[in-house]
Protein backbone atom coordinates (compact mmCIF):
# COMPACT_ATOMS: atom_id res chain seq x y z
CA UNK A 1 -91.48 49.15 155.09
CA UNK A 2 -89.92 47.41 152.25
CA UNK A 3 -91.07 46.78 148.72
CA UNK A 4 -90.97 43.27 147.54
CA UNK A 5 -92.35 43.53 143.81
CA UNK A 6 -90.75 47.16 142.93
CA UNK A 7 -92.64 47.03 139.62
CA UNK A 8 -96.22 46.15 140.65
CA UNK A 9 -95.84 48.67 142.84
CA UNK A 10 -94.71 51.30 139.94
CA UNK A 11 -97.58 49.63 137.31
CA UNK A 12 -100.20 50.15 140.47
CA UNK A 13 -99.04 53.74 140.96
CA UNK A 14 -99.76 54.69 137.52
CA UNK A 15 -102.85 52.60 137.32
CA UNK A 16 -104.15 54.76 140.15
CA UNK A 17 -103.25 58.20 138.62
CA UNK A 18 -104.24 57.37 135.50
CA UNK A 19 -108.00 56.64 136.97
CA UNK A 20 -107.15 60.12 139.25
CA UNK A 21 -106.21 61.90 136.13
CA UNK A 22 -102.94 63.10 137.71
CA UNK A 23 -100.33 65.22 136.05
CA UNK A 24 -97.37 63.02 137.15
CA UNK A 25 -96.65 60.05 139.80
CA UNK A 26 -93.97 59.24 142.17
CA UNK A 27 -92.45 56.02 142.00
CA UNK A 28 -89.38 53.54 143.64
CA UNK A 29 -86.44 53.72 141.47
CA UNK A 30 -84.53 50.70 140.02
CA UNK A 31 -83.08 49.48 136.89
CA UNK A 32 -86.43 47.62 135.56
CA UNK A 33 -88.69 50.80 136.70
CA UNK A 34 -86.07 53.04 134.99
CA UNK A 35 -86.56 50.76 132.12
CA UNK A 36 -90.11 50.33 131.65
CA UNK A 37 -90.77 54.01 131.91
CA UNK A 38 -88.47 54.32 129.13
CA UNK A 39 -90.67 52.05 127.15
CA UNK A 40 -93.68 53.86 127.86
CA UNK A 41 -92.02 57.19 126.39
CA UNK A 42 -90.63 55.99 123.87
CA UNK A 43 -94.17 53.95 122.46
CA UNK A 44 -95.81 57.51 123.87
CA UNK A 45 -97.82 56.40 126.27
CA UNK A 46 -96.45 59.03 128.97
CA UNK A 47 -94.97 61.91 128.29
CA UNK A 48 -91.49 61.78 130.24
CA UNK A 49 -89.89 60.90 133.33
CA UNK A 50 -86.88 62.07 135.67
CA UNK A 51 -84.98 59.96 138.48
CA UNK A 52 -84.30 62.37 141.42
CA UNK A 53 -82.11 61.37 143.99
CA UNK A 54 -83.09 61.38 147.35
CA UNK A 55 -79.81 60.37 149.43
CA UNK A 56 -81.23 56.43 149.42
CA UNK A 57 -82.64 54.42 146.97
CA UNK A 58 -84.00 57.71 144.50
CA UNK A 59 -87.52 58.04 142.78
CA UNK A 60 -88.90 58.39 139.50
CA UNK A 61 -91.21 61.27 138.48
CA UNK A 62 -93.37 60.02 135.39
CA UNK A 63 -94.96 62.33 133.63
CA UNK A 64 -98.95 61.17 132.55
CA UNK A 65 -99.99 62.05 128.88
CA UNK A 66 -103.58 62.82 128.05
CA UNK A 67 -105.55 63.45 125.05
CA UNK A 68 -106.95 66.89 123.64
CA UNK A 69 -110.05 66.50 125.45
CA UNK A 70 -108.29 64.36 128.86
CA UNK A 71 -108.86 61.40 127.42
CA UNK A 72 -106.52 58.61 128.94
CA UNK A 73 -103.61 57.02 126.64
CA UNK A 74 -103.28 54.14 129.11
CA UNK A 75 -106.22 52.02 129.61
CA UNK A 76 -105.11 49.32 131.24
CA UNK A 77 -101.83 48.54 132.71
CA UNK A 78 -101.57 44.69 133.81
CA UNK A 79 -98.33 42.70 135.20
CA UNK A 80 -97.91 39.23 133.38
CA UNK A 81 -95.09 38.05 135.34
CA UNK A 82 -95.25 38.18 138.99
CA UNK A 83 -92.68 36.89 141.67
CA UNK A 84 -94.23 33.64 142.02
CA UNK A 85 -95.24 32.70 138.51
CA UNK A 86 -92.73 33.78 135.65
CA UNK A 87 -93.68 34.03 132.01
CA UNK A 88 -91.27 33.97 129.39
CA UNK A 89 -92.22 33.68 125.82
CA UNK A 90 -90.20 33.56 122.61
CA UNK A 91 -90.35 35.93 119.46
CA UNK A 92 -92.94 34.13 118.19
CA UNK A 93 -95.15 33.85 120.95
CA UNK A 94 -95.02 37.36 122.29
CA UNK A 95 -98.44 38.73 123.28
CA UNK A 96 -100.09 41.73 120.89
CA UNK A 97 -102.03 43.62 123.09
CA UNK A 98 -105.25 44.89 121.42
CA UNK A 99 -104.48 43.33 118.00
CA UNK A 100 -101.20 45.73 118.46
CA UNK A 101 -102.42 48.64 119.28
CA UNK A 102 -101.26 48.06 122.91
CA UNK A 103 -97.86 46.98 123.79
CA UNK A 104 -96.23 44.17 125.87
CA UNK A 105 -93.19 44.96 127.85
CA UNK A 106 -90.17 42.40 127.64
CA UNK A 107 -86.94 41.96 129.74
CA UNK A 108 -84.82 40.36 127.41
CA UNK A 109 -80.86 39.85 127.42
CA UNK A 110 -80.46 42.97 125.54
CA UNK A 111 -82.27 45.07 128.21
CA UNK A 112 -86.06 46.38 128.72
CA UNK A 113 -88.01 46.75 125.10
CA UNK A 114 -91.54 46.93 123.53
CA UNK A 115 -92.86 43.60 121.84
CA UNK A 116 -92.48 45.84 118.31
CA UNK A 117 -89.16 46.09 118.93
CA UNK A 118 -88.49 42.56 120.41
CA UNK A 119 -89.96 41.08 116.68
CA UNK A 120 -87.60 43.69 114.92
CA UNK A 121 -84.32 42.38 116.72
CA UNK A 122 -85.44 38.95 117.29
CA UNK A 123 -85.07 38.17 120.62
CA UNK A 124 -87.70 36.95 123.44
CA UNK A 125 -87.72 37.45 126.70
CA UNK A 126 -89.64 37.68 130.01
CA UNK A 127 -93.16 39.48 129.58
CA UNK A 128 -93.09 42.05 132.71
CA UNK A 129 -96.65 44.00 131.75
CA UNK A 130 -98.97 45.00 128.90
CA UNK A 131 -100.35 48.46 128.00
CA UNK A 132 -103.26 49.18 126.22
């Protein structure tokens, strides 16, 4: 069966084993997966990831980061822009997630970034998904 939103899919999957309190999560691999699981390392909200090649289209294995006690470090994990609705926002008007303790995911021209590092380069973009 074929996916038609890739990256609601991916969002859902870790939505899921986040609540399950998995170790790690299998999802589809493509370039804006690959990127937003990037994002979510590198603001710490997982813990790694690896793309393993299956012969077709390839998965990601993201690793799920806890706290001391298994507390969750993702809360909530919500798409902004879907297929049918698009939102794009400029530097200014980027989303701060939690008063900025979350973080909004952007696909600007420059690639896949955090809203932190959107303000710090300038640049706007589509909002894919926040974190908190």
């Amino acid at each position: 069966m074929s996916q038609q939103d890739l990256t609601a899919d991916m969002l859902t999957r870790v939505r899921n084993a986040v609540r399950n309190h998995s170790p790690s999560v299998a999802c589809l691999n493509s370039k804006l997966n690959r990127g937003i699981a990037q994002v979510l390392v590198d603001e710490g909200f997982v813990e790694g990831f690896e793309v393993i090649d299956d012969g077709r289209q390839g998965r990601l294995d993201v690793h799920l980061r806890y706290g001391e006690r298994g507390e969750k470090v993702i809360n909530t994990i919500k798409r902004e822009s879907k297929p049918g609705c698009r939102v794009y926002r400029s530097v200014e008007d980027l989303p701060r997630p939690l008063g900025g303790l979350g973080i909004a995911i952007v696909s600007t021209s420059s690639g896949i970034m955090s809203d932190r590092r959107c303000r710090v380069e300038n640049v706007g973009g589509e909002v894919v998904a926040t974190v908190a």
